[in-house]
Structures are given as structure tokens and as C-alpha cells.
Protein backbone atom coordinates (compact mmCIF):
# COMPACT_ATOMS: atom_id res chain seq x y z
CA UNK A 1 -20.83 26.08 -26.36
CA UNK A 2 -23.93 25.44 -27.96
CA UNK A 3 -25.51 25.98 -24.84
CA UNK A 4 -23.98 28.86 -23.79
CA UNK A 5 -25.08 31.05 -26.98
CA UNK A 6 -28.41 29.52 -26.97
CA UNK A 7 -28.83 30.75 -23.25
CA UNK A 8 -27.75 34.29 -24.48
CA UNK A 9 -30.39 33.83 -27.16
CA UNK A 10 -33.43 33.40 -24.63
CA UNK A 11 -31.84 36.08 -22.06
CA UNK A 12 -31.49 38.89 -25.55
CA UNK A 13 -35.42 37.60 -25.99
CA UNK A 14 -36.65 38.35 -23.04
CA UNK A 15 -34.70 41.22 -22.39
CA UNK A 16 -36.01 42.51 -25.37
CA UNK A 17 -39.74 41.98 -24.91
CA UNK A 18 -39.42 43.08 -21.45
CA UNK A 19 -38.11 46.42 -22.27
CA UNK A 20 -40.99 46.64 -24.69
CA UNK A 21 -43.66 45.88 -22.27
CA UNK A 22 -41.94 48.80 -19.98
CA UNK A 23 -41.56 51.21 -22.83
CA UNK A 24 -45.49 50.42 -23.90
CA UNK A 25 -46.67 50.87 -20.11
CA UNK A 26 -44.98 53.80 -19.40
CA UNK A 27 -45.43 55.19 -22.85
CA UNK A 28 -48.70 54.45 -23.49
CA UNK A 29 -52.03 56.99 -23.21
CA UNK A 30 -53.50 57.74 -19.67
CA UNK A 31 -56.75 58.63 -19.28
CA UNK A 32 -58.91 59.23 -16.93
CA UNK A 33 -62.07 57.57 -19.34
CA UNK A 34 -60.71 53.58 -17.69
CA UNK A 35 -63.99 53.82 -15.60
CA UNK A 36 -65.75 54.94 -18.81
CA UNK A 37 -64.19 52.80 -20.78
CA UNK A 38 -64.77 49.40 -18.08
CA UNK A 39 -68.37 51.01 -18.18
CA UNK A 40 -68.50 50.61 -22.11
CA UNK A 41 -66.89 46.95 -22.14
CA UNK A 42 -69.22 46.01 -19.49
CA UNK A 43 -72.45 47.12 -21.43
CA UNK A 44 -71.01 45.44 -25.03
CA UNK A 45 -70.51 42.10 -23.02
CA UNK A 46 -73.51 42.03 -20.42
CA UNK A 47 -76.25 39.70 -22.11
CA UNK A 48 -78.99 40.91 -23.58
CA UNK A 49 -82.63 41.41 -21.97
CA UNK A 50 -84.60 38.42 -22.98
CA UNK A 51 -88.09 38.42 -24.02
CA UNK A 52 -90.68 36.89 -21.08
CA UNK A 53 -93.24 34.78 -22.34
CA UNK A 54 -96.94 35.46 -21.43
CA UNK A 55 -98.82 33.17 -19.31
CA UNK A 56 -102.49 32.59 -20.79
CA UNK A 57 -104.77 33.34 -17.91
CA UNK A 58 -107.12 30.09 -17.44
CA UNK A 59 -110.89 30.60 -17.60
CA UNK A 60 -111.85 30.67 -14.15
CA UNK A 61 -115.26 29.96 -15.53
CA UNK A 62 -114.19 26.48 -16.88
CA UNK A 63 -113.27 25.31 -14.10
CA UNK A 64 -116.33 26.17 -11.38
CA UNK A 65 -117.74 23.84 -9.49
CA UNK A 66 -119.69 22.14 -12.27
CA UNK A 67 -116.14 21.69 -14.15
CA UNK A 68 -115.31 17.88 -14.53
CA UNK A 69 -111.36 17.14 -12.53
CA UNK A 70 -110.35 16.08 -16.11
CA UNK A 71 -111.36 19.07 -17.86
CA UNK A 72 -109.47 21.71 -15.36
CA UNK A 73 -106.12 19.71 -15.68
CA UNK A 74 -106.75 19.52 -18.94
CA UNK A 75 -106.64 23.58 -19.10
CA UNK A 76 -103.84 23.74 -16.85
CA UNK A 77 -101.94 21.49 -19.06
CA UNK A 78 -102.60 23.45 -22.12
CA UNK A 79 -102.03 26.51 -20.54
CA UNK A 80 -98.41 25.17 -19.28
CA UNK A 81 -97.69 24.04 -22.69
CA UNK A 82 -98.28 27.44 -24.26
CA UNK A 83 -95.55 28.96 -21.88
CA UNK A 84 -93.33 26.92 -23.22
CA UNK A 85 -94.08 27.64 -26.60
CA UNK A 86 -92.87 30.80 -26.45
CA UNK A 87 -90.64 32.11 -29.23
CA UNK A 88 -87.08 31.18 -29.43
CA UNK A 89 -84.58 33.75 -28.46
CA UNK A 90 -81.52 34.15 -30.14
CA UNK A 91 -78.17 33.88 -27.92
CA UNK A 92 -76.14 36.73 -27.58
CA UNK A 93 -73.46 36.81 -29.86
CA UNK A 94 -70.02 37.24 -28.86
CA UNK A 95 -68.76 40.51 -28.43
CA UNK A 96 -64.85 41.52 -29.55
CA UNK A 97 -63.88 44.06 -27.68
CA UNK A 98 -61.07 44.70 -29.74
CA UNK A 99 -63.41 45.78 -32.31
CA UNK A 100 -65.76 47.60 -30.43
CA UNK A 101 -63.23 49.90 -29.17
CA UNK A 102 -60.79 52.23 -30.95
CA UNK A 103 -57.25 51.46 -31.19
CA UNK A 104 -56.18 54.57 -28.50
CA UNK A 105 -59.03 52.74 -26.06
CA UNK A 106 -58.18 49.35 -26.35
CA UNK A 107 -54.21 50.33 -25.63
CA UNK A 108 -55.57 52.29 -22.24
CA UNK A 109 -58.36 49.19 -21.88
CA UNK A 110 -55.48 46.40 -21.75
CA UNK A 111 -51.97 47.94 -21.30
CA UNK A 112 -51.95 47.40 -17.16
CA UNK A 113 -52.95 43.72 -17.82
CA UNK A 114 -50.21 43.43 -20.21
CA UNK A 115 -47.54 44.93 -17.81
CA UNK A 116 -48.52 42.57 -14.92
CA UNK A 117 -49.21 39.43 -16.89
CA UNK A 118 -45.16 40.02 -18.19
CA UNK A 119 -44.12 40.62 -14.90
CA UNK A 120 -45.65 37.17 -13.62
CA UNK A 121 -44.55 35.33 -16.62
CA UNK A 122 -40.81 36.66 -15.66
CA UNK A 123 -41.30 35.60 -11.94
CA UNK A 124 -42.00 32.37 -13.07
CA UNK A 125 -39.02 32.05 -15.82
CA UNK A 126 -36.80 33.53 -13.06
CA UNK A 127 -38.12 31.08 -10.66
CA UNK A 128 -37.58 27.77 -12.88
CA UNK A 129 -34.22 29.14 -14.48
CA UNK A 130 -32.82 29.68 -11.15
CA UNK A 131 -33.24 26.23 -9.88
CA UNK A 132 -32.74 24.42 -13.73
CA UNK A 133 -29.70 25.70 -14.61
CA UNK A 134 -27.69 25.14 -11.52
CA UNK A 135 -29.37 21.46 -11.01
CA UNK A 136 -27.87 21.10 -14.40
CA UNK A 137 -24.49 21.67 -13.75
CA UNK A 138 -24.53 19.83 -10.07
CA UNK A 139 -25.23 16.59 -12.36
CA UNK A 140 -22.58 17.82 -14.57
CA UNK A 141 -20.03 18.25 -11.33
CA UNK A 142 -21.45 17.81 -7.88
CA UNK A 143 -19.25 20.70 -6.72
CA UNK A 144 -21.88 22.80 -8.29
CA UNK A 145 -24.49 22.35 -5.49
CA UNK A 146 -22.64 24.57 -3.38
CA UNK A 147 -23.63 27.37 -6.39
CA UNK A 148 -27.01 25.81 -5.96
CA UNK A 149 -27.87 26.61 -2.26
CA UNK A 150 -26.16 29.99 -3.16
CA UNK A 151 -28.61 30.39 -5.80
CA UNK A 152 -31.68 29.61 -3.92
CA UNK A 153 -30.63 31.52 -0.92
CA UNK A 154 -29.95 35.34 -3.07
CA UNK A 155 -33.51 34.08 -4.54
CA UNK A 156 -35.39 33.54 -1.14
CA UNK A 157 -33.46 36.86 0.03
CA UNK A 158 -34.50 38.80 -2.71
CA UNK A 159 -38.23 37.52 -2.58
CA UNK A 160 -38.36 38.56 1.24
CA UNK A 161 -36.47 42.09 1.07
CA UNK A 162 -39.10 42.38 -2.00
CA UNK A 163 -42.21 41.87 0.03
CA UNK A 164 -40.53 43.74 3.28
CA UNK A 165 -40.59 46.95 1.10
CA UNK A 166 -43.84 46.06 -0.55
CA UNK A 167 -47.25 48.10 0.19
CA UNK A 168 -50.82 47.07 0.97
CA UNK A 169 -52.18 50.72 0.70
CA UNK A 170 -54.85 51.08 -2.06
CA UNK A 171 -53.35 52.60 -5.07
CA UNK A 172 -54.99 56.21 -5.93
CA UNK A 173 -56.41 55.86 -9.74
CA UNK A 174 -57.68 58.70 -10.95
CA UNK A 175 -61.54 58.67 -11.67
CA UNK A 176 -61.26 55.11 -10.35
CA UNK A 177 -63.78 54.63 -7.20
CA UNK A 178 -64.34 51.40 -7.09
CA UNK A 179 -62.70 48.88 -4.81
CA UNK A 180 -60.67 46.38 -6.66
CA UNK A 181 -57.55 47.83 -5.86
CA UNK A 182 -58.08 48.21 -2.25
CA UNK A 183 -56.91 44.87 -1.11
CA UNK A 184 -53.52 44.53 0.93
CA UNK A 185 -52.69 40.88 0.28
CA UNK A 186 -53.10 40.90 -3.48
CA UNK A 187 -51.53 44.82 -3.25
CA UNK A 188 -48.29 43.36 -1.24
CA UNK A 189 -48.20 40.63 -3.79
CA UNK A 190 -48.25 42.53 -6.73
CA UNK A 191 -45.52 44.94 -5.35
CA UNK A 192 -43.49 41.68 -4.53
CA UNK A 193 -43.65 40.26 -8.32
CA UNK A 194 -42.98 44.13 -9.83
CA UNK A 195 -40.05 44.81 -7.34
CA UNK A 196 -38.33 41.31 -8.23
CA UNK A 197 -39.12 41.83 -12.23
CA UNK A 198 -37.39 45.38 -12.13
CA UNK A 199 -34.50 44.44 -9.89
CA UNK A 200 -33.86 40.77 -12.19
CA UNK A 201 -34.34 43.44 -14.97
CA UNK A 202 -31.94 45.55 -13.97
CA UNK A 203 -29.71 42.51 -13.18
CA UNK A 204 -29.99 41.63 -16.83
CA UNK A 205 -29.41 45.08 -18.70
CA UNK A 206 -26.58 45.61 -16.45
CA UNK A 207 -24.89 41.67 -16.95
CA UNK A 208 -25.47 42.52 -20.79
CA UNK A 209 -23.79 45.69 -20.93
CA UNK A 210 -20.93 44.61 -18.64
CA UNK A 211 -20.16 41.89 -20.86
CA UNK A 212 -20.03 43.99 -24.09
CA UNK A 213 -18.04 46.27 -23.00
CA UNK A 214 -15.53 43.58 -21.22
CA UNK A 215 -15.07 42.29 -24.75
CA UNK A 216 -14.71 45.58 -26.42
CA UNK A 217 -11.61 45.86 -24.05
CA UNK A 218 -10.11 42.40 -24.50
């Protein structure tokens, strides 16, 4: 029993900060400024120019002809020496972009990152859930490994009807020309881990709702 209501703990949790993370992507500012903005966080973390040290020019007329060996490595060595006694150069300090940036930037800055890192981090909680909890019960009664290769077999069906409808054409961003969006693998990929997230989403609102209002009729 214990179980059971702290398994309907973690799925209200995540339920929860999923429908955050959808509210805050869809919700949040667009702007065209991203390639400004990538532009701006680019320049604040780029390291700065450093200072060249000057090479002392050795007296060509020390070391003629009538120069000793001794005495021309001798210049050569000092003048190697005072290369390398150049000033120190302070390292460039750390940069935090949070505080660089306003508030309204840093939301446009980060808020695709945040969508897709939450959409991986559900593929891989769906991914471990659906195999733990059935190979717990199949210990608990062997019967259950029938429920088991059901389980894994809706997964692998869902993964593959996922990436079937998935698409490697390059998304159109507006006042985005670079090409880091342009590739199909990673494109087909990314499709695959968003269309599973909103359809074990949807699987979750919907289980939720269905079971609150089943009670509210018993």
C-alpha cells in the first residue's frame, strides 16, 4: 500500500513539473534577438585578447665577425629570457551569464534547453520505470512476466511509430541562419524523444483524471 501511494507521489511530481516546463515553453517570450542574444553570450564568455610580449631585437653589431661564440649566445640567451619576462596577465574571470543578461533574456536565452533537457530526463524515467516496475512484480509472482514482454513490446512500438512520424527537415527559426539545426539524425531524434514525452504525457493526465473521477462515482 505503501508503495502504491508513494508511486502516485512521484507520478503527481512529475506530472506536475512537466506541465510546468510545457506551460514555461509555450508561454514564455519569443524573440527574434536569440541570434543577438547567442551573439552577446558569446562575446561575455570568449577570452580576452592577451597582451604579446616584445622581442628585444639583438645587436647585430655584437655579434659580427669579430664577436667571440660565447658572447653571441650569451645575447641570445638574454634576449630569450626577456621574452619570458613579460608581464603577467591576469586570467579571464568567469562570466555568469545569468547576470549579464536581463531576466526577459535569460528566459528566451535558456527556455528551449530547459524544454528538451525535461523531455530527455522523462525518456529516461519512462525508460527505467517501464522495465523496474514490472521486473518487480515478476519476482513478486512470475505470472507477471507475461505483463513484462507486454510492457516492453507497447514501449518498442511506441519508440518506432515515434521515429516513423519523426522529421529530419531543418526547423525554420526566425532570424536564425546558422546551421545547428540543420541536421536530420539529431532532428529525427529529437522529434522521437518530444513525440514519446507528449504521448506518455498525455498517457499520464489522462490515467490521473480517469481515476479521479472513477472514485468520485464509487
Amino acid at each position: 500500500m505503501a508503495f502504491s501511494k508513494l508511486s502516485k507521489i512521484i507520478l503527481f511530481v512529475i506530472t506536475g513539473i512537466s506541465l510546468v516546463v510545457v506551460l514555461f515553453f509555450f508561454l514564455a517570450e519569443n524573440s527574434d534577438r536569440f541570434d543577438e542574444l547567442e551573439d552577446t553570450v558569446a562575446e561575455l564568455t570568449a577570452p580576452a585578447d592577451l597582451p604579446l610580449a616584445t622581442l628585444p631585437t639583438v645587436d647585430s653589431l655584437a655579434a659580427d665577425s669579430t664577436a667571440s661564440d660565447s658572447t653571441a649566445a650569451a645575447l641570445i640567451e638574454d634576449a630569450g629570457s626577456t621574452a619570458l619576462a613579460a608581464p603577467e596577465v591576469a586570467e579571464t574571470p568567469t562570466v555568469n551569464i545569468r547576470e549579464e543578461l536581463s531576466l526577459a533574456d535569460y528566459l528566451i536565452y535558456i527556455h528551449t534547453d530547459i524544454a528538451l533537457v525535461w523531455a530527455y530526463i522523462l525518456a529516461i524515467l519512462t525508460a527505467v520505470s517501464s522495465l523496474l516496475f514490472p521486473l518487480l512484480k515478476v519476482f513478486s509472482n512470475p505470472k507477471g512476466f507475461i505483463k513484462l514482454g507486454a510492457v516492453v513490446v507497447v514501449a518498442a512500438i511506441l519508440i518506432v511509430v515515434s521515429y516513423v512520424l519523426s522529421s529530419g527537415t531543418p526547423i525554420e527559426i526566425v532570424g536564425y541562419t546558422g546551421t545547428a539545426n540543420s541536421d536530420p539524425g539529431t532532428l529525427k531524434m529529437v522529434d522521437t524523444v518530444l513525440f514519446v514525452t507528449y504521448t506518455l504525457f498525455g498517457i499520464a493526465i489522462f490515467s490521473i483524471l480517469f481515476s479521479v473521477i472513477a472514485r468520485a462515482f464509487k
